[in-house]
N, C-alpha and C. Protein backbone atom coordinates (compact mmCIF):
# COMPACT_ATOMS: atom_id res chain seq x y z
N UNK A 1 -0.23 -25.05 -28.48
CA UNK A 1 -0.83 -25.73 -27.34
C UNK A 1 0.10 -25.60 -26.14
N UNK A 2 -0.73 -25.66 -25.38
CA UNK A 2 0.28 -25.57 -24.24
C UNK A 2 -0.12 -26.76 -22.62
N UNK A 3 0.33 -27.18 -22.11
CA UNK A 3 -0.38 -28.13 -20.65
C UNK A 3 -0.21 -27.45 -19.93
N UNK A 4 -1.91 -27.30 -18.96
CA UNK A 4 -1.60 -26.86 -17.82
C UNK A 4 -2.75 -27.98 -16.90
N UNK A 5 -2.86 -27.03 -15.80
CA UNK A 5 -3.47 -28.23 -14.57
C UNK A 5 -5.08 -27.95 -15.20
N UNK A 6 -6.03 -28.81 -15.28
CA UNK A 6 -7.23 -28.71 -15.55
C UNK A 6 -8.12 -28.24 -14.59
N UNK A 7 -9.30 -27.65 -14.59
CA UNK A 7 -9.73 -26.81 -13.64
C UNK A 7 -10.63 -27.58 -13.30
N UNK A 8 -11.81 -27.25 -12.18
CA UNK A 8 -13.06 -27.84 -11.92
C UNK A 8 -14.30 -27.19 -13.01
N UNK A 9 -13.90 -26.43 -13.37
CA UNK A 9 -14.85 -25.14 -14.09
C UNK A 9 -15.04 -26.10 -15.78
N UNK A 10 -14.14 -26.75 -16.05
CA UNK A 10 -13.89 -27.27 -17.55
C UNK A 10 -14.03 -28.38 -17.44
N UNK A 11 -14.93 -29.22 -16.45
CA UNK A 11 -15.45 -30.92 -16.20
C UNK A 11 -15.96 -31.50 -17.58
N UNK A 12 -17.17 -30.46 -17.31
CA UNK A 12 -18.13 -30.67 -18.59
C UNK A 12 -17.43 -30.93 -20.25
N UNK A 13 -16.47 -29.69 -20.44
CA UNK A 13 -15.71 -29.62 -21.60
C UNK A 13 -14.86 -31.33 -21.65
N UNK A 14 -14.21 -31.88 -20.52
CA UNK A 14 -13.77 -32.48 -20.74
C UNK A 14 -14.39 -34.21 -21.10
N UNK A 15 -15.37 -33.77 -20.47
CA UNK A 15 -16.41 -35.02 -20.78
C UNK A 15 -16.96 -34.98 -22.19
N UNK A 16 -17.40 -34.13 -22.63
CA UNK A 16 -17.26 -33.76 -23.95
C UNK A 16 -16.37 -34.07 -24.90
N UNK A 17 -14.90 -34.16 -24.46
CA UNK A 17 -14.34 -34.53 -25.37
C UNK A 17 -13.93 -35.92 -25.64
N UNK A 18 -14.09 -36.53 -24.07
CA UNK A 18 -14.15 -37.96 -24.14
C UNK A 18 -15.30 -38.42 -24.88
N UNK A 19 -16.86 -37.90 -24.84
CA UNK A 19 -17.69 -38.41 -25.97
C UNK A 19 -17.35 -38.51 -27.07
N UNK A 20 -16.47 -37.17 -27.83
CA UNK A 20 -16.00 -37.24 -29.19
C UNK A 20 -15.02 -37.82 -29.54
N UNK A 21 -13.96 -38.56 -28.50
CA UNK A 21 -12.86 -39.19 -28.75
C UNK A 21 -13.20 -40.75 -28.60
N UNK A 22 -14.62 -41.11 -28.25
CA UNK A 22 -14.94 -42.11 -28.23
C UNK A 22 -15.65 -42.80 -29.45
N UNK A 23 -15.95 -41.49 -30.44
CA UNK A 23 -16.73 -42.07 -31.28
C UNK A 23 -15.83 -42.68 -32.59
N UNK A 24 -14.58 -41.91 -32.37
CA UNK A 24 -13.32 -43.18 -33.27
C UNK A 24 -13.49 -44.19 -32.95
N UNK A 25 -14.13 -45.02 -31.53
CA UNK A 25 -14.24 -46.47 -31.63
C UNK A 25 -15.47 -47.00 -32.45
N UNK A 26 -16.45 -46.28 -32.66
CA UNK A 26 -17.36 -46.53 -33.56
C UNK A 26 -17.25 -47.40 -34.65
N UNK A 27 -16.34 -46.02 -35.32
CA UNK A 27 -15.97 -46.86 -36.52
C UNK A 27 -14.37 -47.83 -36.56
N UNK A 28 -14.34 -48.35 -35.79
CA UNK A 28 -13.10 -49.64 -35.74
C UNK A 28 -14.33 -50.64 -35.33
N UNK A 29 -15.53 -50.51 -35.10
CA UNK A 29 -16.43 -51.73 -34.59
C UNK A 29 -15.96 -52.08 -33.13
N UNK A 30 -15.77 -50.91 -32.17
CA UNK A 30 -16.08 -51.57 -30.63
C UNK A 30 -17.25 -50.29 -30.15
N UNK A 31 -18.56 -50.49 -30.59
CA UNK A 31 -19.43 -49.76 -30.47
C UNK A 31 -19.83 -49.76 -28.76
N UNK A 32 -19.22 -50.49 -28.46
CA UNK A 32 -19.42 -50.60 -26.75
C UNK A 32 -18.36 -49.42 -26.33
N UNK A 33 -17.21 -49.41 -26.89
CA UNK A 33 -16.53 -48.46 -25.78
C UNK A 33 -16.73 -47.42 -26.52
N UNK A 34 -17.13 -46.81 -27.61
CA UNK A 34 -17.78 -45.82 -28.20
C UNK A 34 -18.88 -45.16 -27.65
N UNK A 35 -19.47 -46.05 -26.59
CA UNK A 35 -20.82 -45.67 -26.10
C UNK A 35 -20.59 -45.89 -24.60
N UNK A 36 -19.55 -45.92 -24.41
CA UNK A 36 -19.49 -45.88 -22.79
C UNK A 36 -19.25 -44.80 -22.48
N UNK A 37 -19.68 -44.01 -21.09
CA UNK A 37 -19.94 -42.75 -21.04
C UNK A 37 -18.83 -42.42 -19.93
N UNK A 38 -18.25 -40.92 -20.53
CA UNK A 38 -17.39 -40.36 -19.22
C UNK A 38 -17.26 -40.51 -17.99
N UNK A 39 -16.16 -40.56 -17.32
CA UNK A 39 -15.75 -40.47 -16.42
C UNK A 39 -17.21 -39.35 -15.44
N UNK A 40 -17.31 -39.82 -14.26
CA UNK A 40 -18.29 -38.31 -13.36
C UNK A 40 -17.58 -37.38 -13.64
N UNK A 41 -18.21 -36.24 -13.35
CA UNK A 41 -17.51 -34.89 -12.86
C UNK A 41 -16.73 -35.07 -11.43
N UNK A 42 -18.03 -36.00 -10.40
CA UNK A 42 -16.92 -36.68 -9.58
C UNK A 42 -15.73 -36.76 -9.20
N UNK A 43 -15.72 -38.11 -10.15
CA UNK A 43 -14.35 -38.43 -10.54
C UNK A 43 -13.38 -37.51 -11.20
N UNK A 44 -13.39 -37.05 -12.08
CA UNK A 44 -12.44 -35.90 -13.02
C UNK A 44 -12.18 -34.97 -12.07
N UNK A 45 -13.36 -34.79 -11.27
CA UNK A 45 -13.17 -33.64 -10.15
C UNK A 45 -11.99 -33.90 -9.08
N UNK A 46 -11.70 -35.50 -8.73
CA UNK A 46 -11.41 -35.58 -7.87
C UNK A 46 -9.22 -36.26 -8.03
N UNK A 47 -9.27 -36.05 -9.90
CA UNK A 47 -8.19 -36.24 -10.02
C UNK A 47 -7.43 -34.48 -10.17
N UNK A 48 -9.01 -33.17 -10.57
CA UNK A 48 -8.16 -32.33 -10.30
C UNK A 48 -7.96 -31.92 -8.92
N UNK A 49 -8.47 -32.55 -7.97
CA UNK A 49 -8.09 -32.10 -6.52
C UNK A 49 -6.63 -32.41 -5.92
N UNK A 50 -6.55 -33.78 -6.44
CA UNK A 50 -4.75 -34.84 -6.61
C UNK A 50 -4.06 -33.48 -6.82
N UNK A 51 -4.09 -32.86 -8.15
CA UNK A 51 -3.05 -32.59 -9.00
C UNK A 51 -2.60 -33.22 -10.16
N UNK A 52 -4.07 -33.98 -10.74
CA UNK A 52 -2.96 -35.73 -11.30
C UNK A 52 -4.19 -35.18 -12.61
N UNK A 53 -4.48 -34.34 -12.71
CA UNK A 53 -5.40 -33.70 -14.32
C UNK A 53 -4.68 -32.64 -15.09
N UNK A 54 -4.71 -32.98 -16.36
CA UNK A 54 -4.01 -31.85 -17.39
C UNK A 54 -4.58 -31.60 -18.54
N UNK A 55 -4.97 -30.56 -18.76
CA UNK A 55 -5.36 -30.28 -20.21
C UNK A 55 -4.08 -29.72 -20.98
N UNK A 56 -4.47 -29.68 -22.62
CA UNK A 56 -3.77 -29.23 -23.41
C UNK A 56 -4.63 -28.52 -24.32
N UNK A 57 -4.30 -27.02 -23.71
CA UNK A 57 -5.24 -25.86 -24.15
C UNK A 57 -4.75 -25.02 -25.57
N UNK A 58 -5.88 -24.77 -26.02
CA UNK A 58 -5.18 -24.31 -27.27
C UNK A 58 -4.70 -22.31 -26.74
N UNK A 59 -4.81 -21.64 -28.19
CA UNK A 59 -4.57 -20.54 -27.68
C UNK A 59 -5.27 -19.53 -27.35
N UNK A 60 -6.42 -20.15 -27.29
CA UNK A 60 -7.65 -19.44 -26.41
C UNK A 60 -7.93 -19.93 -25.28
N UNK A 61 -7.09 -20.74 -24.67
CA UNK A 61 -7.23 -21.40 -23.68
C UNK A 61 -8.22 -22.55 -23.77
N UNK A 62 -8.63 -22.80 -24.28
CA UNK A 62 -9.91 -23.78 -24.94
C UNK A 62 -9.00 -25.29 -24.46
N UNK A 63 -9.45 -26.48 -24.00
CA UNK A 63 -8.97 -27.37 -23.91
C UNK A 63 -9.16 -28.62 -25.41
N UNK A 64 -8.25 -28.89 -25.30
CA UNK A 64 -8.02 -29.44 -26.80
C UNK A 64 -8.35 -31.17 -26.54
N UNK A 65 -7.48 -31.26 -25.37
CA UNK A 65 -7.54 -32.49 -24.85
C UNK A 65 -7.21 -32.94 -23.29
N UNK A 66 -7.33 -33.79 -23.19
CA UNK A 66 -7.02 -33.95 -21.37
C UNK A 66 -6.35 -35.58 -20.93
N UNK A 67 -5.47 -35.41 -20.24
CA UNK A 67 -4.98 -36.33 -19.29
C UNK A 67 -5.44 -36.40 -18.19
N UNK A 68 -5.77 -37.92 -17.42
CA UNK A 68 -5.57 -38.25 -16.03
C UNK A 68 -4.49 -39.19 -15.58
N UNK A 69 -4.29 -39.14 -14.45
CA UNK A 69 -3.30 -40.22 -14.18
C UNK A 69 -3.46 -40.88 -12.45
N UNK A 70 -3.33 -41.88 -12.25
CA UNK A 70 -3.13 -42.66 -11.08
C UNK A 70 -1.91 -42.13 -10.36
N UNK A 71 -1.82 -43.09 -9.25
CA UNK A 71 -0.16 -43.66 -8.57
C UNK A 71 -0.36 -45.05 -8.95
N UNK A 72 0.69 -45.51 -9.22
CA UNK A 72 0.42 -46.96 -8.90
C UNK A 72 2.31 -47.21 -9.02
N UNK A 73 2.12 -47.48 -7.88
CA UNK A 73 3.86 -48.38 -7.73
C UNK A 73 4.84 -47.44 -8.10
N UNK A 74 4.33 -46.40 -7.08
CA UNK A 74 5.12 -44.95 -7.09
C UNK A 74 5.20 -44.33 -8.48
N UNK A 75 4.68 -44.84 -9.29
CA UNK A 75 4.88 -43.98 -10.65
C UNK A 75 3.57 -43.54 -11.35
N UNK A 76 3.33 -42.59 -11.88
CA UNK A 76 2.40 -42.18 -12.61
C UNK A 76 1.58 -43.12 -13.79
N UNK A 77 0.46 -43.24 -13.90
CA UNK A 77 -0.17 -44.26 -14.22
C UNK A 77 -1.57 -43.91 -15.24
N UNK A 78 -1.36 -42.98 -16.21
CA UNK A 78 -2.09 -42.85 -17.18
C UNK A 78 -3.61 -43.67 -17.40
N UNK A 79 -4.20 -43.21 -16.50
CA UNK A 79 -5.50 -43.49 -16.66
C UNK A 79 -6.23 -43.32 -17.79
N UNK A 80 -6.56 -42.21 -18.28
CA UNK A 80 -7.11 -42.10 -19.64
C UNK A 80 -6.08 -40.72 -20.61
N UNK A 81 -5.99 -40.67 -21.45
CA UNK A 81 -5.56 -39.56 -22.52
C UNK A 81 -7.05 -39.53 -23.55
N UNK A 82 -7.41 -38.40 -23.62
CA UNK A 82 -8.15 -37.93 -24.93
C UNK A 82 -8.05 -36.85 -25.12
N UNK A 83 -8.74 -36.76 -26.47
CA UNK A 83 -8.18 -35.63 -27.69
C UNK A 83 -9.03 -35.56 -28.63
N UNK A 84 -9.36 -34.21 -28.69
CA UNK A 84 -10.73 -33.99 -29.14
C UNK A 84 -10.37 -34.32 -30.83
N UNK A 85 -11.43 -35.04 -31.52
CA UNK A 85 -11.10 -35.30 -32.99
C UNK A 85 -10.38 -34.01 -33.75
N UNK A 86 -11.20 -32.72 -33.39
CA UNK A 86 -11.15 -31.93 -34.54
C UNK A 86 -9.55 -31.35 -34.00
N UNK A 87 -8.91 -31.58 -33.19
CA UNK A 87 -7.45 -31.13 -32.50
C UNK A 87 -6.39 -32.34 -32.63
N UNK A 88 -7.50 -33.43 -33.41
CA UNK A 88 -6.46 -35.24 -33.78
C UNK A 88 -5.27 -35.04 -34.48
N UNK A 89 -4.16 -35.81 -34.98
CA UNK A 89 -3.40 -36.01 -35.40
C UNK A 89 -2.75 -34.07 -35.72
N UNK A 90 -2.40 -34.16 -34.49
CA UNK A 90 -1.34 -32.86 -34.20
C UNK A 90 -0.34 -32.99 -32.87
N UNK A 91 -0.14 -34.11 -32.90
CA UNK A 91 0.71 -33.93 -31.33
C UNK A 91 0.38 -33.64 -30.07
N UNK A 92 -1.18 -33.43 -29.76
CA UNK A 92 -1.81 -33.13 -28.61
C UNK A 92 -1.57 -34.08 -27.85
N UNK A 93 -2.03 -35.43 -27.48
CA UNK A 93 -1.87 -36.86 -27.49
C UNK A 93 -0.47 -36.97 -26.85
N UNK A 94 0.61 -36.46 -27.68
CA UNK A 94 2.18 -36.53 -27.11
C UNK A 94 2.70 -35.58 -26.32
N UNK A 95 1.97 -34.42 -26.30
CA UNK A 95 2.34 -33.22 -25.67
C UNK A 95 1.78 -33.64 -23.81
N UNK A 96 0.69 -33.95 -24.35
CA UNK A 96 -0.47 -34.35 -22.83
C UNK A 96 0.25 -35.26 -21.94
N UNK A 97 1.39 -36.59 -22.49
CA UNK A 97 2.48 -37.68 -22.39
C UNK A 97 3.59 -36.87 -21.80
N UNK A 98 4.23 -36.22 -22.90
CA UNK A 98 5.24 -36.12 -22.59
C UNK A 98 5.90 -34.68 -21.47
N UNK A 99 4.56 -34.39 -21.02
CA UNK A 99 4.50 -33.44 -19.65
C UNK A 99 4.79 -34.23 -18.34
N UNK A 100 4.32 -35.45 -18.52
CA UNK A 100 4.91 -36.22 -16.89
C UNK A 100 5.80 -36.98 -16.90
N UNK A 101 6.80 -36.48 -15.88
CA UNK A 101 7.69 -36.77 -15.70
C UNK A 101 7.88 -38.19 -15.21
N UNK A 102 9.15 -39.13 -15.37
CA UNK A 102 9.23 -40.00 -15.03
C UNK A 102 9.04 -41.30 -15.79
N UNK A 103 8.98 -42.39 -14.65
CA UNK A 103 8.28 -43.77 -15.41
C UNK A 103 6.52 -43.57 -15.85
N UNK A 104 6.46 -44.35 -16.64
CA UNK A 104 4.72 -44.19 -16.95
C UNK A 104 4.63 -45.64 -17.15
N UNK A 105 3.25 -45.57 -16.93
CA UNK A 105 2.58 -47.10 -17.42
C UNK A 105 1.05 -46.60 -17.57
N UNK A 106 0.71 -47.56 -18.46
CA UNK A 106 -0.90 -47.56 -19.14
C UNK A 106 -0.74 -49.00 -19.35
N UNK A 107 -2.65 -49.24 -19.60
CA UNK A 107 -3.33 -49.88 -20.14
C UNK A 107 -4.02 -49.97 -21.48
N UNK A 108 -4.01 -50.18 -22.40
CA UNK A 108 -4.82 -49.87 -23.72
C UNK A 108 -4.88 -51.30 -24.72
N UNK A 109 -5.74 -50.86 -25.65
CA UNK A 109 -5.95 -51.64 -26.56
C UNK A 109 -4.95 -52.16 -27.62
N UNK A 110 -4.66 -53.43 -27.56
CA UNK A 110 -2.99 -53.98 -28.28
C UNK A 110 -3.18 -53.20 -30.11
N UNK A 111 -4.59 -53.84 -30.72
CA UNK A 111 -4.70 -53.26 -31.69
C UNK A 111 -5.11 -52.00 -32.89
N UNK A 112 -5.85 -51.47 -31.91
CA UNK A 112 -6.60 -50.31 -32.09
C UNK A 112 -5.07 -49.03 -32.44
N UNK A 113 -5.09 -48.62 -34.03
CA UNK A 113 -3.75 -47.99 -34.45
C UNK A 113 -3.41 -46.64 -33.56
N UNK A 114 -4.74 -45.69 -32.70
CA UNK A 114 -4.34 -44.87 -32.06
C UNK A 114 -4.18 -45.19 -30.37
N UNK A 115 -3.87 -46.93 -30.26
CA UNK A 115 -3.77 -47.22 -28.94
C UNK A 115 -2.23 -47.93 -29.17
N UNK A 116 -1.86 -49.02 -28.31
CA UNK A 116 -0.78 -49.46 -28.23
C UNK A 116 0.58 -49.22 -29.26
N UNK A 117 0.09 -49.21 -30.70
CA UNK A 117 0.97 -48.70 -31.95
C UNK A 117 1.20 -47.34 -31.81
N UNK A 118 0.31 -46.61 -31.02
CA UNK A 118 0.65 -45.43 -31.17
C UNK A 118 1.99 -44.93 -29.39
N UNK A 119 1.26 -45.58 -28.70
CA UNK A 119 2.11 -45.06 -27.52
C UNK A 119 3.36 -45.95 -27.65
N UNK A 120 3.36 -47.48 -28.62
CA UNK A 120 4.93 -47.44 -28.90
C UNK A 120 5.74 -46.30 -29.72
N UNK A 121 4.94 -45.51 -30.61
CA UNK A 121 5.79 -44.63 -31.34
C UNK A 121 6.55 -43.62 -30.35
N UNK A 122 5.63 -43.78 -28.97
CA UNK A 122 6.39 -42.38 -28.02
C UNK A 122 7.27 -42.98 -27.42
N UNK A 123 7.40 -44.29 -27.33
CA UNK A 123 8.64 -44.89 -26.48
C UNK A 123 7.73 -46.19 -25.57
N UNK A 124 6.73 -46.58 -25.08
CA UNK A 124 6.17 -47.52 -24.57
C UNK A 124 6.54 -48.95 -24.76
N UNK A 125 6.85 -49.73 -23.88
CA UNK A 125 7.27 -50.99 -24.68
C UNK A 125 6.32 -51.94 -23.73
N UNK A 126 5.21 -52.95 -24.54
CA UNK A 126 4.63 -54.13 -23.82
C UNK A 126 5.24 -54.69 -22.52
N UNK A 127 4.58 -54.40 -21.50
CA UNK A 127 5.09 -55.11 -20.52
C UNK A 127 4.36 -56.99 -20.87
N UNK A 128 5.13 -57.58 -20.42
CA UNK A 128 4.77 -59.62 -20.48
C UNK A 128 3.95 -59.45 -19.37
N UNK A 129 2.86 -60.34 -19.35
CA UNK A 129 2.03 -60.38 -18.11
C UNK A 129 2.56 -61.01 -16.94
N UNK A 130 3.89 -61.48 -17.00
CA UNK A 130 4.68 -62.51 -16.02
C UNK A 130 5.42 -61.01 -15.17
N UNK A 131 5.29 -59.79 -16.00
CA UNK A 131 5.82 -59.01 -15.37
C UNK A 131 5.03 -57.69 -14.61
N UNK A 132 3.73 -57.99 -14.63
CA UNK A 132 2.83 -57.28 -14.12
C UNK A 132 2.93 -57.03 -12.41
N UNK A 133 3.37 -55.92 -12.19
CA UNK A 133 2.92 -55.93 -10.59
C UNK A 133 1.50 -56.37 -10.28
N UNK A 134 1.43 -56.09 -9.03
CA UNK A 134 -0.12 -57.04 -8.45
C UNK A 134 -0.96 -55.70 -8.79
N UNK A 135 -0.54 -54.17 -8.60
CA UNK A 135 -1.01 -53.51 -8.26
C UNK A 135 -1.63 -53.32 -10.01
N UNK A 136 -0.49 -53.62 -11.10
CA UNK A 136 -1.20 -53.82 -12.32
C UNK A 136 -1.79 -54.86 -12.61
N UNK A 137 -2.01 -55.74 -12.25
CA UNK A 137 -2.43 -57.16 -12.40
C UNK A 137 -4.10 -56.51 -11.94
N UNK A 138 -4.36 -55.83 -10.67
CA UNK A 138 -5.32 -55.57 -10.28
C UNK A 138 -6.24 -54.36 -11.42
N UNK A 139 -5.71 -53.49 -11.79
CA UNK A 139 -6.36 -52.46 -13.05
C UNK A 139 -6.53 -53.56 -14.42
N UNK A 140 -5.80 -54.83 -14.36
CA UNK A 140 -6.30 -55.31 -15.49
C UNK A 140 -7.21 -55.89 -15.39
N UNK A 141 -7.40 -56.36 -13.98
CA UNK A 141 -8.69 -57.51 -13.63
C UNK A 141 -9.96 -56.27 -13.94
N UNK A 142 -9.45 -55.16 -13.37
CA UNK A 142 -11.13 -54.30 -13.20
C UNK A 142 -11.51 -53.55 -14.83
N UNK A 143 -10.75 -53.42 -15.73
CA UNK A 143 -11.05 -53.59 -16.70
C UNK A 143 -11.38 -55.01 -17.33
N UNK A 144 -11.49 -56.35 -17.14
CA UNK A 144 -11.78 -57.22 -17.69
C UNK A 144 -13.41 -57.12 -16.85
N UNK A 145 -13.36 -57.17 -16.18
CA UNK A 145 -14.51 -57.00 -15.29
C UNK A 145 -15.38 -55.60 -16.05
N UNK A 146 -15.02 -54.98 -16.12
CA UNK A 146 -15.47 -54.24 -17.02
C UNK A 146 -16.06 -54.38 -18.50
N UNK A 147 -15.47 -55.24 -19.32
CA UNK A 147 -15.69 -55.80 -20.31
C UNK A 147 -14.71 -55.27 -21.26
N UNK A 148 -13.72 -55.12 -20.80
CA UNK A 148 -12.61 -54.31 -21.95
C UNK A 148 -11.52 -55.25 -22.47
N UNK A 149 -11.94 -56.64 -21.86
CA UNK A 149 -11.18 -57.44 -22.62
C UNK A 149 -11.51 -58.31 -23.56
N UNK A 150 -12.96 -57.93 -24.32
CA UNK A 150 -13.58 -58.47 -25.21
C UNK A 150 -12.55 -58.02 -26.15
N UNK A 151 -11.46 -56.94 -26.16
CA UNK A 151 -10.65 -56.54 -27.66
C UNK A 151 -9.02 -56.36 -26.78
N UNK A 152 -8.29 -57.49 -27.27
CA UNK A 152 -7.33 -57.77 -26.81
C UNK A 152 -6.40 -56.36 -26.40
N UNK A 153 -6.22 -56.68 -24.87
CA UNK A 153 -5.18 -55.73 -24.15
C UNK A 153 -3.87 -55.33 -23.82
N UNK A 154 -3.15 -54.66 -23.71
CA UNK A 154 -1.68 -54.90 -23.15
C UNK A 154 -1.38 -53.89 -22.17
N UNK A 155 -0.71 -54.24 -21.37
CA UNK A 155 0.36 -52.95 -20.11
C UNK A 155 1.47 -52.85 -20.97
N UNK A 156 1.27 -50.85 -20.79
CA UNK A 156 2.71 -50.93 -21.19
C UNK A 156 3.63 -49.71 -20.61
N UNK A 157 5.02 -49.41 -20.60
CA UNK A 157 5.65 -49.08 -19.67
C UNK A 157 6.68 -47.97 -20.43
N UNK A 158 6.77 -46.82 -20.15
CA UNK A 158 7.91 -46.01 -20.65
C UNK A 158 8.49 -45.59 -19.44
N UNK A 159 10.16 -45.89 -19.61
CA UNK A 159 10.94 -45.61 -18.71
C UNK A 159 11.37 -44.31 -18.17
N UNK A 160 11.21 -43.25 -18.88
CA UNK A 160 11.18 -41.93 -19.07
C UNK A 160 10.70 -41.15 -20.27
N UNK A 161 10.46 -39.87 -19.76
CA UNK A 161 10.16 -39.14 -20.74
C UNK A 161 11.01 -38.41 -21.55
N UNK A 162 10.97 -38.46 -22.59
CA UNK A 162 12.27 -37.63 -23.19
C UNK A 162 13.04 -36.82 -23.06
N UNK A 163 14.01 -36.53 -23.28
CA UNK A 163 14.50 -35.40 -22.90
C UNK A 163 14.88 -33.88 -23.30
N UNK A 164 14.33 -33.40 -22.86
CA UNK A 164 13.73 -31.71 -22.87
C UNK A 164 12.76 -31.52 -22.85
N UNK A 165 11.68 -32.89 -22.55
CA UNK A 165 10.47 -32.32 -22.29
C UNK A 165 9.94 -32.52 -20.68
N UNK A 166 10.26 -30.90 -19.63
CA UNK A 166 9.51 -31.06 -19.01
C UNK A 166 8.41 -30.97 -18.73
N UNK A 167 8.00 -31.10 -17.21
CA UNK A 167 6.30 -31.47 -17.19
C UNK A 167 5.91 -30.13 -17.11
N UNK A 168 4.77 -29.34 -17.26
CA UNK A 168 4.59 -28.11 -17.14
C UNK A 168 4.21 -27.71 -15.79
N UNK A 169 3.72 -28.95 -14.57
CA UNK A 169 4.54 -28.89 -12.97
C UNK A 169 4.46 -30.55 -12.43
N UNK A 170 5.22 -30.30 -12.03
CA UNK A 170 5.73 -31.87 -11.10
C UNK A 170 4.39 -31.77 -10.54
N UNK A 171 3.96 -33.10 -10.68
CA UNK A 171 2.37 -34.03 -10.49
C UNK A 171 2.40 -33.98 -8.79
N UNK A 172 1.63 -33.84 -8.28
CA UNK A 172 1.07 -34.32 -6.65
C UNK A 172 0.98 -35.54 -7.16
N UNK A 173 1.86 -36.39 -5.96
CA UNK A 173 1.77 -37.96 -6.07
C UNK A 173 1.20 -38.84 -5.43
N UNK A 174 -0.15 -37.36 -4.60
CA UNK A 174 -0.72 -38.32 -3.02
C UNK A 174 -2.01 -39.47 -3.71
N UNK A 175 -2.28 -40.18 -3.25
CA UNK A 175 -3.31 -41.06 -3.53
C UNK A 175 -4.55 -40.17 -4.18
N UNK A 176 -5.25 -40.89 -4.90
CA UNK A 176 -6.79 -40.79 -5.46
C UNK A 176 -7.75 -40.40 -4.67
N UNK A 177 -8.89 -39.53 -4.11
CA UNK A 177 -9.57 -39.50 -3.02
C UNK A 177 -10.42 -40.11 -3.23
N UNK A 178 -10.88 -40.83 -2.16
CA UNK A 178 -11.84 -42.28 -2.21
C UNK A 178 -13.16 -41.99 -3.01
């Protein structure tokens, strides 16, 4: 596998794989976010315009899986990671991570074993909600608003990315286009 910048041409593929990476919530019983539907092309479109989209292509170039990411409070901000089932439990997931450089922070599900348990295994540690910037305080409200706090949530924060793994290119850090 390898990360590179995701194209406009591979929207579709990637929505695709968010359908199939959604249907692991199925069976944990959150049939709601199992059935919530991709991101637009829009949107996906408009994080590869940033610079802030990455796939992790196999060796046909085929995308295996895909990252997005925010700004938020000058640091990169992991919007969604997915990974297509049949490419699961191979390191795709960590490879897609451990390409951006820097601080990171996400949002995810505290219990769900390929959410919070899993991005502590890469280094993530619970941020306390006493320690939430406003600017995270605000992505948590619009996911509750959303309904994503029917299955208990957490922020969480890695201080860096390991070392020797760089990003496969330093992220454009300009804002989201409206």
């Amino acid at each position: 596998m390898r990360i590179r910048e995701a194209r406009w041409s591979e929207l579709p593929a990637l929505q695709a794989i968010e359908r199939a990476a959604g249907t692991l919530f199925r069976d944990a019983g959150m049939t709601a976010i199992a059935d919530d539907p991709p991101p637009p092309a829009a949107v996906l479109g408009g994080y590869v315009d940033a610079g802030r989209a990455w796939v992790a292509a196999d060796a046909t170039d085929i995308a295996a899986g895909y990252l997005i990411a925010d700004v938020v409070d000058d640091h990169l901000h992991i919007e969604q990671v997915s990974v297509d089932p049949r490419f699961g439990r191979r390191g795709v997931g960590r490879l897609l991570i451990d390409a951006l450089p820097g601080v990171l922070t996400l949002t995810t599900f505290a219990a769900v074993p390929w959410n919070a348990p899993y991005y502590a295994r890469l280094g993530f540690l619970v941020l306390p909600d006493a320690e939430l910037t406003p600017a995270l305080r605000e992505i948590r409200a619009r996911e509750a608003a959303h309904g994503l706090d029917r299955w208990p949530r957490v922020t969480m924060r890695r201080e860096a990315r390991p070392a020797g793994q760089p990003p496969a290119r330093e992220p454009d850090l300009r804002e989201t286009p409206g």
